[in-house]
N, C-alpha and C. Protein backbone atom coordinates (compact mmCIF):
# COMPACT_ATOMS: atom_id res chain seq x y z
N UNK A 1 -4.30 1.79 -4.01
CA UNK A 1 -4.01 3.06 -4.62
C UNK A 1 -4.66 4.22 -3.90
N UNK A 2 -5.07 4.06 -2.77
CA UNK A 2 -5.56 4.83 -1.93
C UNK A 2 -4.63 5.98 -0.93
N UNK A 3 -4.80 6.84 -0.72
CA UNK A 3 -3.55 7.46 0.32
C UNK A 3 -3.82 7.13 2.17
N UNK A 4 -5.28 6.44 2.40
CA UNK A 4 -5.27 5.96 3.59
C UNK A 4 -6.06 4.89 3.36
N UNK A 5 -5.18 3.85 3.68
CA UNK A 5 -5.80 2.36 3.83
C UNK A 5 -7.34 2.14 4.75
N UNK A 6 -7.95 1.33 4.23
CA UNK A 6 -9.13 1.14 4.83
C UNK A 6 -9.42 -0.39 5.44
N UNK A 7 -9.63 -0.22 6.22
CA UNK A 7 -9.80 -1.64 7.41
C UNK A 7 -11.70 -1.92 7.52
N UNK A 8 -11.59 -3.06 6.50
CA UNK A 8 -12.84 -3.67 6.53
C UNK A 8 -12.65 -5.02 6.85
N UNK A 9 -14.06 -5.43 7.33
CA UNK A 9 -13.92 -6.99 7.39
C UNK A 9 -14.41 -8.20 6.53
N UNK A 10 -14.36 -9.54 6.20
CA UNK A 10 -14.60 -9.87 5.29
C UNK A 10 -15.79 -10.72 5.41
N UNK A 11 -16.59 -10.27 4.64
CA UNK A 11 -18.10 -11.57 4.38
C UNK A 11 -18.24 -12.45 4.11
N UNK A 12 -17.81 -12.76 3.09
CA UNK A 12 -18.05 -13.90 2.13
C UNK A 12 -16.39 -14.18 1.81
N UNK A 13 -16.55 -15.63 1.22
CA UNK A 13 -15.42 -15.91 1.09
C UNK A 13 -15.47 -17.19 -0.66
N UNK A 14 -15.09 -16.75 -0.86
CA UNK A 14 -15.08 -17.85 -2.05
C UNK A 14 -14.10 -18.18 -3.47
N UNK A 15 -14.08 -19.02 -3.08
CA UNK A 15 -12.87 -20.29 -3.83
C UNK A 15 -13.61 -21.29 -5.08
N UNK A 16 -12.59 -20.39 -6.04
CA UNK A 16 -12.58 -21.32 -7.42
C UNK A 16 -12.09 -22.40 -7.56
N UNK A 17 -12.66 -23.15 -7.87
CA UNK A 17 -12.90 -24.79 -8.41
C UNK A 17 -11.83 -25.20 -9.06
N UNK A 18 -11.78 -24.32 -9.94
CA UNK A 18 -11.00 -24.45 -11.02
C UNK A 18 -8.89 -23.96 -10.42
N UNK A 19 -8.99 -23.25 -9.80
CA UNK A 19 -7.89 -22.85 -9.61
C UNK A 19 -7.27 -22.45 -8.24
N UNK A 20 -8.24 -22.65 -7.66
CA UNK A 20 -7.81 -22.99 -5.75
C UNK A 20 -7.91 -21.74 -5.23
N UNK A 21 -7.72 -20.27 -6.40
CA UNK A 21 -7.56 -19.08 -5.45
C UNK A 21 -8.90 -19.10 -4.71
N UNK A 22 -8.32 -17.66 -3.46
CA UNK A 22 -9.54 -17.77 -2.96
C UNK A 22 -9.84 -15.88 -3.35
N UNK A 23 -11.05 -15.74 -3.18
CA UNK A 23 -11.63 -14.23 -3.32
C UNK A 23 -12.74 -13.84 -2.28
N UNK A 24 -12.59 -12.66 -1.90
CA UNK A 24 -13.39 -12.22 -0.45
C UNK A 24 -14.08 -11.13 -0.96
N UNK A 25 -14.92 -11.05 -0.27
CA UNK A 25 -15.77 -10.08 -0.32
C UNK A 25 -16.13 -8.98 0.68
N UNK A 26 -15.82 -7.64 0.92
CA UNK A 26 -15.46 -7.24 2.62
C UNK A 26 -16.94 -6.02 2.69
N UNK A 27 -17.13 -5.60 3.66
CA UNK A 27 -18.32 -4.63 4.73
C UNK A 27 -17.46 -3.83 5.51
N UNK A 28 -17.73 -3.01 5.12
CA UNK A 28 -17.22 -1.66 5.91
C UNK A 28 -18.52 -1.61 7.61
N UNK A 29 -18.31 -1.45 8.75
CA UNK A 29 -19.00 -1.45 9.68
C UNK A 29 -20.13 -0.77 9.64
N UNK A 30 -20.02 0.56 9.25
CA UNK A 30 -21.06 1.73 9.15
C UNK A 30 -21.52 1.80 7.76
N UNK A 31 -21.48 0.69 6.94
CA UNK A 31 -22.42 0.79 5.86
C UNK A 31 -23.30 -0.80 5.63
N UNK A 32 -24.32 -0.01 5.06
CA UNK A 32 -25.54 -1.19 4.86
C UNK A 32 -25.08 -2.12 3.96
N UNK A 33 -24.49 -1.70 3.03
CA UNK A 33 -24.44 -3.29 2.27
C UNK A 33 -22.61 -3.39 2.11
N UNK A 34 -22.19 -4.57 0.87
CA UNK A 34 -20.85 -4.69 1.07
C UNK A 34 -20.36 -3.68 0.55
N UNK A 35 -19.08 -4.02 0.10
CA UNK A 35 -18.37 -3.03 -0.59
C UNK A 35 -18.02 -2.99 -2.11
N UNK A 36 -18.68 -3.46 -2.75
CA UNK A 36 -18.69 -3.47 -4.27
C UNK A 36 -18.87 -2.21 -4.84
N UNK A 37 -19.53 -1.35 -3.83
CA UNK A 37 -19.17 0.10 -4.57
C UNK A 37 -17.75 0.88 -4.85
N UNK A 38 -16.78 0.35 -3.68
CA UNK A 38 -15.72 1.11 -3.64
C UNK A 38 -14.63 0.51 -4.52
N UNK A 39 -15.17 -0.68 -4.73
CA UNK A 39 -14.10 -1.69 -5.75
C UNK A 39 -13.79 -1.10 -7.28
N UNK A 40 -12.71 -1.44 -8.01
CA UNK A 40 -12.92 -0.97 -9.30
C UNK A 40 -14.24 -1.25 -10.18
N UNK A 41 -14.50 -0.13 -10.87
CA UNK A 41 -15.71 -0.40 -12.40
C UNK A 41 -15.73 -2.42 -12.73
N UNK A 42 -16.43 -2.80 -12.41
CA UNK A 42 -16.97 -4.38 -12.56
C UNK A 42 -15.96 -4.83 -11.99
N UNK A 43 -15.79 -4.61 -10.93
CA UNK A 43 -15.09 -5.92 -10.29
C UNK A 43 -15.74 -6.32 -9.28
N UNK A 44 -16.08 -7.70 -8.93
CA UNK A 44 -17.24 -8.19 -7.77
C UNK A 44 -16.25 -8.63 -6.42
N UNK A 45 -15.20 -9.36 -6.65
CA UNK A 45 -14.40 -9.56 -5.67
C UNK A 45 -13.56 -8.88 -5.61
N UNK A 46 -12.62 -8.71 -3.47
CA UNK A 46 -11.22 -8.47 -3.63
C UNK A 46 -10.31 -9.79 -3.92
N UNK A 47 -8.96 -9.95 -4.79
CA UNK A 47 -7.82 -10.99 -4.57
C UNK A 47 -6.80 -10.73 -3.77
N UNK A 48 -6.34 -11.86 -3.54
CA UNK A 48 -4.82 -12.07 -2.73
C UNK A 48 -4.30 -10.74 -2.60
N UNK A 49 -4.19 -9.85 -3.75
CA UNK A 49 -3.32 -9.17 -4.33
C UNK A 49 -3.60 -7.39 -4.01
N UNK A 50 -4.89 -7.69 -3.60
CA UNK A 50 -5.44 -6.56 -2.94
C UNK A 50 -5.48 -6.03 -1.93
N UNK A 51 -5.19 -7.38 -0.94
CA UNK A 51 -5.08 -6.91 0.50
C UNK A 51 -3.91 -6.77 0.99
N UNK A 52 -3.77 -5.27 1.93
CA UNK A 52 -2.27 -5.23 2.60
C UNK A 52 -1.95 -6.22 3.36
N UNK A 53 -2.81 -6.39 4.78
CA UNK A 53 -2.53 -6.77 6.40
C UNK A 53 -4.11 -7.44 6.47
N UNK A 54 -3.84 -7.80 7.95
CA UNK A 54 -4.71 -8.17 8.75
C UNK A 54 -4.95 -7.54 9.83
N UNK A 55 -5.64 -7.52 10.67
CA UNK A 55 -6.19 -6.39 11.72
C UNK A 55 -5.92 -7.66 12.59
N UNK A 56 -5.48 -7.24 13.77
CA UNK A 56 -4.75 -8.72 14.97
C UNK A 56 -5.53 -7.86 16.16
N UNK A 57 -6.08 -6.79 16.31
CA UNK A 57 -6.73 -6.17 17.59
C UNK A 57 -7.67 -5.17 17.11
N UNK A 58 -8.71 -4.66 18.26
CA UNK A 58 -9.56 -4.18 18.11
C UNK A 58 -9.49 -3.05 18.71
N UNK A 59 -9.46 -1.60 18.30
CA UNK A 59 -10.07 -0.48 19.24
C UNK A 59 -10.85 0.12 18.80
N UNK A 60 -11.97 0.37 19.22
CA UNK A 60 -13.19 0.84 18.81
C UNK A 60 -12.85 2.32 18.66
N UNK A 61 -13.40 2.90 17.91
CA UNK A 61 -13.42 4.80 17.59
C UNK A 61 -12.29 5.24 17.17
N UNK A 62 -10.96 4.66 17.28
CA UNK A 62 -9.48 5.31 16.92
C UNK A 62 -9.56 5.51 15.23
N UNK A 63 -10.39 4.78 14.25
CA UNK A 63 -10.54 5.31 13.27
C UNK A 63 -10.68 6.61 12.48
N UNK A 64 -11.64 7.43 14.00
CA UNK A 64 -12.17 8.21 13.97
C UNK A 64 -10.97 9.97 13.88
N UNK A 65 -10.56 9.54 14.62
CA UNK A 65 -8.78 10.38 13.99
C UNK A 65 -8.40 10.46 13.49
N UNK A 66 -8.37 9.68 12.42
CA UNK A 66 -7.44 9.66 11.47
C UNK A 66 -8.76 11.10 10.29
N UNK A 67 -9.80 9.62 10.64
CA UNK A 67 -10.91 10.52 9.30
C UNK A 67 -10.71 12.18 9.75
N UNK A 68 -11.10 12.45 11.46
CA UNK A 68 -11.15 13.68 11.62
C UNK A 68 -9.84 14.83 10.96
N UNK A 69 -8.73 14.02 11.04
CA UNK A 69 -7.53 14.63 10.76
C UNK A 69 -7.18 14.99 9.83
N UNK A 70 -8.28 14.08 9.34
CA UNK A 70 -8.05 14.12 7.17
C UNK A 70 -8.95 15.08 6.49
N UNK A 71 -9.88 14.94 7.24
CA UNK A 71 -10.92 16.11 6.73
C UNK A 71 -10.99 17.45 7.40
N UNK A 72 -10.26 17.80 8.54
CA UNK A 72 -10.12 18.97 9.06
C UNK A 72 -8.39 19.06 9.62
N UNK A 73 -8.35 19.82 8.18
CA UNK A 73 -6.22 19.50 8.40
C UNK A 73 -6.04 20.23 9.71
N UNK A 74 -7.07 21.48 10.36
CA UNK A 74 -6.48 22.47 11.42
C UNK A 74 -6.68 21.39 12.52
N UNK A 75 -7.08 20.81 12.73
CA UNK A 75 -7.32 19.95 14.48
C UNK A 75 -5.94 19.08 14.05
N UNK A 76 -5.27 18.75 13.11
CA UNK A 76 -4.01 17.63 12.60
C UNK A 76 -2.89 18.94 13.22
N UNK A 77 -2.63 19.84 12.66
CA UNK A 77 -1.91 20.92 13.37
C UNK A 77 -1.87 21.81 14.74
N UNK A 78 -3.35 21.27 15.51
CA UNK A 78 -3.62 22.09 16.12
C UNK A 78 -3.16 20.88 17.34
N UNK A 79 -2.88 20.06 16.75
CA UNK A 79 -3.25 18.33 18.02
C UNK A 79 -1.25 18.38 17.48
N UNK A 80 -0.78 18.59 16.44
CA UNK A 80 0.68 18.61 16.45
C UNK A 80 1.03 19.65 17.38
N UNK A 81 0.98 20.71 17.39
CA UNK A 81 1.30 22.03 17.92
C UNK A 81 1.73 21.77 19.20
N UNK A 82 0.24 21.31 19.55
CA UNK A 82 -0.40 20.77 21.41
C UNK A 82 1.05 19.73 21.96
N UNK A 83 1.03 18.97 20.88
CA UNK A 83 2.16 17.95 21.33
C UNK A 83 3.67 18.69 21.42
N UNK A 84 4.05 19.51 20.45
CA UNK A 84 5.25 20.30 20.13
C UNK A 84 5.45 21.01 21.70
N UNK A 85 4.21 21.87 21.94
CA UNK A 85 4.62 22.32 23.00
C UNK A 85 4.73 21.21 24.10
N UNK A 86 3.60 20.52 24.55
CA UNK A 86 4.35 19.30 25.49
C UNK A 86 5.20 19.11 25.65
N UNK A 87 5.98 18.56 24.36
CA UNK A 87 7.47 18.39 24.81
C UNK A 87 8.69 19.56 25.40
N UNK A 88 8.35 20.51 24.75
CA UNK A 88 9.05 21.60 24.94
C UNK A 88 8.71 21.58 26.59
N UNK A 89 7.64 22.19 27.31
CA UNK A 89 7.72 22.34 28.29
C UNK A 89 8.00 21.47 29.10
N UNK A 90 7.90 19.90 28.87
CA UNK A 90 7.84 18.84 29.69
C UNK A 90 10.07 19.05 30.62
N UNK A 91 9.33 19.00 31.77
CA UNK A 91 10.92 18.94 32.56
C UNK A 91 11.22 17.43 32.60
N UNK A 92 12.01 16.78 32.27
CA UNK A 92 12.92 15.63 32.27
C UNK A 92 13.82 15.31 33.75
């Protein structure tokens, strides 16, 4: 229910006895402990049902765009603009 998905990785992993699911537990890179803060009011695990995707590659810092883009809408317009004109001037 978020408007930008968040790509964490997972810690812990653990599977009920009773019913085979499994439930994870994920760490954001740049924070000290897991992520039970960001989860709903008492909930200790994520389920099945929570996660979009899987992350299949790694680029270090490209995160960092998006956040910048989100929190300073003028560099998102100012980095569209930049591109708008590119194309415009670009000779084919």
């Amino acid at each position: 229910g978020r408007e930008i998905p968040i790509v964490h990785r997972v810690i812990k992993v653990h599977e009920r006895q009773d019913t085979g699911e499994v439930d994870v537990l994920t760490k954001g890179d740049n924070n000290y402990g897991d992520d039970r803060l960001l989860y709903a009011h008492g909930q200790l695990w994520l389920q099945r049902h929570h996660i979009m995707g899987r992350a299949v590659g790694f680029l270090p810092y490209v995160g960092w765009v998006t956040i910048i883009m989100t929190e300073k809408p003028i560099i998102k317009y100012i980095l569209i603009g930049a591109l708008g004109l590119l194309v415009i001037t670009s000779k084919d």
